[in-house]
Protein backbone atom coordinates (compact mmCIF):
# COMPACT_ATOMS: atom_id res chain seq x y z
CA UNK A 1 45.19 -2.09 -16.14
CA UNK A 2 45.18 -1.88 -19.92
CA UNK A 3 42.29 -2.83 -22.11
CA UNK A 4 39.16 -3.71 -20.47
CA UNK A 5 37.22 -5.23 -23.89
CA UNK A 6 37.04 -8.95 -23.60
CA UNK A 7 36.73 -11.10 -26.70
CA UNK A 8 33.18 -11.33 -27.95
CA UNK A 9 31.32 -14.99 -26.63
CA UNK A 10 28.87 -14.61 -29.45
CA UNK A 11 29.37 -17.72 -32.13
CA UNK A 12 30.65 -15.52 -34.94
CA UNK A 13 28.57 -16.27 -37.65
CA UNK A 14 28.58 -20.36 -36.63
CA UNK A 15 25.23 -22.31 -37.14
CA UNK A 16 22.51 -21.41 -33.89
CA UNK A 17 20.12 -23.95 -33.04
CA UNK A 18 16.57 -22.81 -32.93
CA UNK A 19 16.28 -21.72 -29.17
CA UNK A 20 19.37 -20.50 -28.83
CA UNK A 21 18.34 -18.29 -31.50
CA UNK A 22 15.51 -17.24 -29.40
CA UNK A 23 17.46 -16.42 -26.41
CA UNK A 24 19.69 -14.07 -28.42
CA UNK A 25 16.51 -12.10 -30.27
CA UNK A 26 14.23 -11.95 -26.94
CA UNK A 27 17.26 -10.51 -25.21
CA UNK A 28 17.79 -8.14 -28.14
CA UNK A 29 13.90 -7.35 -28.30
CA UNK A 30 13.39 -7.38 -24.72
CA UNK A 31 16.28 -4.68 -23.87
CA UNK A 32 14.68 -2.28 -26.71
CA UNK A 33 11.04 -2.65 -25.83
CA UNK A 34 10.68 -4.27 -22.60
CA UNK A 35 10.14 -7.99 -21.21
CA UNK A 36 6.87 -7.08 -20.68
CA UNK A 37 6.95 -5.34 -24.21
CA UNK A 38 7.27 -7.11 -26.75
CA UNK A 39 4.90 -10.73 -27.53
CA UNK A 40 6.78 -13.99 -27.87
CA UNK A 41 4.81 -14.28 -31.32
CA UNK A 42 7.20 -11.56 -32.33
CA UNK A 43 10.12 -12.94 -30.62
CA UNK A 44 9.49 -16.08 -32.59
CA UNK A 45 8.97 -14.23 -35.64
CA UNK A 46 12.03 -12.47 -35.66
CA UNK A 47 14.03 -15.77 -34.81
CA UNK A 48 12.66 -17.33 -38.30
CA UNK A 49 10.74 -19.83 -36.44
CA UNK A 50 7.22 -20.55 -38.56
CA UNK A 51 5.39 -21.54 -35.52
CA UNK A 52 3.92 -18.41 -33.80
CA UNK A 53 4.34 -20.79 -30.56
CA UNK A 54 7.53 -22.15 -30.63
CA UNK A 55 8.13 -20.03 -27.75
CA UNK A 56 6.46 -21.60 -25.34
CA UNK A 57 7.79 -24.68 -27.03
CA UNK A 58 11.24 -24.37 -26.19
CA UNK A 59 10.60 -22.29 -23.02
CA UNK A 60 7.02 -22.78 -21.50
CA UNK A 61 6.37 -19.08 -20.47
CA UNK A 62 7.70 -15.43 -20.80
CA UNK A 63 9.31 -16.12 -17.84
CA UNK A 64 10.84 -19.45 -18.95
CA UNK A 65 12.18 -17.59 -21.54
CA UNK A 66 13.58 -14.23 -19.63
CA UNK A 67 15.17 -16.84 -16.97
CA UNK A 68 16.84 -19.26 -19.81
CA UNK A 69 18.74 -15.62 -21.30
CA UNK A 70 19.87 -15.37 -18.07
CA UNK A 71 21.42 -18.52 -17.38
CA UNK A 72 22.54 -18.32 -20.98
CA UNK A 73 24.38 -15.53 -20.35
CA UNK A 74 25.63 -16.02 -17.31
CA UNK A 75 27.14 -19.29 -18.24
CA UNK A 76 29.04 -17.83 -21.10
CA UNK A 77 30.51 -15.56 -18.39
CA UNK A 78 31.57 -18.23 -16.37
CA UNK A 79 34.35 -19.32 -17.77
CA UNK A 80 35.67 -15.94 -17.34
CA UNK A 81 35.09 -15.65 -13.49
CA UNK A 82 36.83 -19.12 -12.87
CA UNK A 83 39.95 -18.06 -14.88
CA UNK A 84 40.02 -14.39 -12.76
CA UNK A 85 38.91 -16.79 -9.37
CA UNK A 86 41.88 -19.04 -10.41
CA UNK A 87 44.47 -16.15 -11.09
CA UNK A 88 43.40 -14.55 -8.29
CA UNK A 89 44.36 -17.50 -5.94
CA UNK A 90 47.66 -17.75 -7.67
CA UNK A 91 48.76 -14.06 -7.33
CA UNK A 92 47.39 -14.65 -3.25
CA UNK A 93 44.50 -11.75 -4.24
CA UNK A 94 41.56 -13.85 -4.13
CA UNK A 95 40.87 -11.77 -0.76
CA UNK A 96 41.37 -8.30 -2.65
CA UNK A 97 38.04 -6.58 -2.34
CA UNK A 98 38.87 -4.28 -5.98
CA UNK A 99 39.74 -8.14 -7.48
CA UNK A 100 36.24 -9.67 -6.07
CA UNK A 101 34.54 -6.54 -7.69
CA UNK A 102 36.47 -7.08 -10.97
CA UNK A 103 35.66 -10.82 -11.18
CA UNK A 104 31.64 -10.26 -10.27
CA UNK A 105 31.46 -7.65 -12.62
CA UNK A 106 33.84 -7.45 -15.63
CA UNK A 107 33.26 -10.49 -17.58
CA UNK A 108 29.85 -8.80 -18.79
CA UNK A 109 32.15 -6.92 -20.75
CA UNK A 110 32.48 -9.83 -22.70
CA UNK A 111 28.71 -10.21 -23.69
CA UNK A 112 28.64 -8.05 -26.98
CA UNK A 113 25.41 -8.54 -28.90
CA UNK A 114 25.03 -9.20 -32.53
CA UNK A 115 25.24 -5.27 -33.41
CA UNK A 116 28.95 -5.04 -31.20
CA UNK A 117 26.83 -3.36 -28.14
CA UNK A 118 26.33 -4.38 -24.08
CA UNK A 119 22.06 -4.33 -25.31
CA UNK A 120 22.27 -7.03 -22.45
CA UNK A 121 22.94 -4.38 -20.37
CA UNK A 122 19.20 -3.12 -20.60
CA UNK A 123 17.91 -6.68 -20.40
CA UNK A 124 19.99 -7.24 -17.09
CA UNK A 125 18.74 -4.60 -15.60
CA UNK A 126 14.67 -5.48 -16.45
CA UNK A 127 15.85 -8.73 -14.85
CA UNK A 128 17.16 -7.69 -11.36
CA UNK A 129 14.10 -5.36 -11.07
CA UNK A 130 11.87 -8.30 -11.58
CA UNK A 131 14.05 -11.23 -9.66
CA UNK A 132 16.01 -9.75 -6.82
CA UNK A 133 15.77 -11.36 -3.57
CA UNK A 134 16.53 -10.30 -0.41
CA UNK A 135 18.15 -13.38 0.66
CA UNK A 136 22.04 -12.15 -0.48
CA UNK A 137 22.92 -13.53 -4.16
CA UNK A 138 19.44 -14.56 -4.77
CA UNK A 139 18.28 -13.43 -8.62
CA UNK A 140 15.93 -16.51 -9.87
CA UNK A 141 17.13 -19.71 -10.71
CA UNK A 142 20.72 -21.18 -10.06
CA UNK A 143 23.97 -19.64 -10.35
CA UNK A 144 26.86 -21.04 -12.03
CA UNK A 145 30.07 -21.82 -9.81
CA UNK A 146 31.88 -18.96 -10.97
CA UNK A 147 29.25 -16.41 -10.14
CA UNK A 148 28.69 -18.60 -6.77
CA UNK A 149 32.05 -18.65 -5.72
CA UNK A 150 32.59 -14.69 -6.26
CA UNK A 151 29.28 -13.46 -4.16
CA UNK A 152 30.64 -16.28 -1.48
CA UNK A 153 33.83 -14.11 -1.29
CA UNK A 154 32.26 -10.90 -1.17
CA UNK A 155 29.74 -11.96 1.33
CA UNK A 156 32.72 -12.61 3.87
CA UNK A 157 34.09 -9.45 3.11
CA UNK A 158 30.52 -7.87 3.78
CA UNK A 159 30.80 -9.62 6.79
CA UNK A 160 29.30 -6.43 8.83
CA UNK A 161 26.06 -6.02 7.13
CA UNK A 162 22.83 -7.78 7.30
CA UNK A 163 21.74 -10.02 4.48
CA UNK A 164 19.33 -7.69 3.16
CA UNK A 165 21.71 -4.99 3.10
CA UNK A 166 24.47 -6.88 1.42
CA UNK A 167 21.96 -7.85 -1.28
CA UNK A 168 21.03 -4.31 -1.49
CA UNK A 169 24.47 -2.99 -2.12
CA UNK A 170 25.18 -5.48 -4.36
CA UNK A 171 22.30 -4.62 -6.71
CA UNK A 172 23.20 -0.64 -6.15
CA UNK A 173 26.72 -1.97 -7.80
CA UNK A 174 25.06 -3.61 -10.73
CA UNK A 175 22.96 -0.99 -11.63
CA UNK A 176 26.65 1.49 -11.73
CA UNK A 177 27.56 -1.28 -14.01
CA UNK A 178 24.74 -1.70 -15.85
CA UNK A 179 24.24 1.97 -16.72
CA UNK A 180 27.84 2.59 -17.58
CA UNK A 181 27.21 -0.18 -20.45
CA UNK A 182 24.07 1.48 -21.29
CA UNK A 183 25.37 4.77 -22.29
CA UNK A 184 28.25 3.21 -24.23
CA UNK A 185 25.69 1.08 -26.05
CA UNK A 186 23.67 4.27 -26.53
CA UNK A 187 26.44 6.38 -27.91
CA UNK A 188 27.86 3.60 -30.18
CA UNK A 189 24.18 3.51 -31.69
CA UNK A 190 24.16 7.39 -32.21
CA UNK A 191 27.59 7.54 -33.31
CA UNK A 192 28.93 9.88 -30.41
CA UNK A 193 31.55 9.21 -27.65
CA UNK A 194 30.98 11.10 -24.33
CA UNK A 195 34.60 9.67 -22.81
CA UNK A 196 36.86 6.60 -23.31
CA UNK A 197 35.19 3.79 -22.73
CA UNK A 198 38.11 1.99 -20.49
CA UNK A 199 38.16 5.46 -18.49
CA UNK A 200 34.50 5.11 -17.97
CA UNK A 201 34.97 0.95 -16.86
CA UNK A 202 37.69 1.89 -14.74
CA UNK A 203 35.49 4.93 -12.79
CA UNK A 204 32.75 3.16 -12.52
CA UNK A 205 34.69 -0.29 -10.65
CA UNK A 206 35.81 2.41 -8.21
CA UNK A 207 32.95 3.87 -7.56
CA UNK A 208 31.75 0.19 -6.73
CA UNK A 209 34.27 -0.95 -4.74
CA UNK A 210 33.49 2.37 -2.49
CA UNK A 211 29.65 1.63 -2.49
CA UNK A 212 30.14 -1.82 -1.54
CA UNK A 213 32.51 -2.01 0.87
CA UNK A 214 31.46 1.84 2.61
CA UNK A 215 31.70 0.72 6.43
CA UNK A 216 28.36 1.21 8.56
CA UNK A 217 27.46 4.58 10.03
CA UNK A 218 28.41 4.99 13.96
């Protein structure tokens, strides 16, 4: 399937505005020490802003903050996921459950932080443990249409289990995910490789595709 590395949807060196800047250092600071971890006096701190409070400024809580990296994020990913959704329709795969797995999950390849890691990785996964639902596709706050659209599709094709049990299987996948881009991001930090990094994306998608779609016992 050839390279798996997206391009990079940071702004490459381009001018931030002031809360952007503080979504990109509490998701840096939050995936090394914790959302619960780190104060947002230091978050504003690092971020260059003078007011210890601008924080809650710009964002009104921790929580205001943790939810706007999110939806940050995930909306620089969506452009991705409508171009796969699109393609996907074109080539008549849109129904493909490997294709719904690759459009839910590989545009995160595409968030690289500052440093050239997945550090969101460790963030994301902070967030589902504090915002899963079990209502299926439920993590906090609103998705975007490309992220919508691709749960819609794989809820058909999960047509056989209950809600809770979809969700559950679903969060199972993104913590595969997750921890795949976790030890890459680890090893690029220490300098070592343990395998090829597309091997490793391409493992991993299989081994979600047969955790999600496992049929029931009986």
């Amino acid at each position: 399937m050839g390279s798996f590395v997206l391009d990079s949807l940071e702004t490459n060196g381009a001018e931030l505005d002031s809360r952007t800047k503080m979504i990109l250092v509490g998701e840096a600071l939050f995936a090394k020490g914790g959302i619960d971890g780190v104060s947002l006096r230091q978050v504003a701190a690092k971020a260059g802003q003078g007011n210890h409070h601008a924080v809650q400024y710009h964002f009104g809580t921790r929580e205001g903050l943790v939810q706007a990296i999110f939806d940050y994020r995930m909306g620089q990913m969506d452009r991705h996921r409508l171009e796969m959704i699109e393609q996907a329709r074109r080539d008549g795969t849109i129904d493909d459950p490997r294709t719904i797995a690759d459009v839910i999950f590989l545009p995160q390849l595409s968030v690289v932080g500052q440093l050239g890691d997945h550090s969101y990785a460790n963030f994301l996964g902070q967030y589902l443990l504090r915002n899963s639902d079990a209502e299926f596709g439920r993590f906090g706050g609103n998705l975007p249409e490309g992220l919508s659209q691709a749960l819609d599709l794989l809820r058909a094709k999960l047509h056989f289990l209950t809600d809770g049990a979809a969700q559950r299987r679903l969060i199972t996948a993104c913590f595969m995910f997750l921890n795949m881009l976790a030890v890459y991001t680890r090893d690029l930090e220490s300098g070592r490789s343990s395998e090829d990094f597309d091997e490793a994306i391409e493992d991993t998608m299989r081994q979600i595709v047969a955790a999600l779609y496992l049929p029931p016992a009986g």
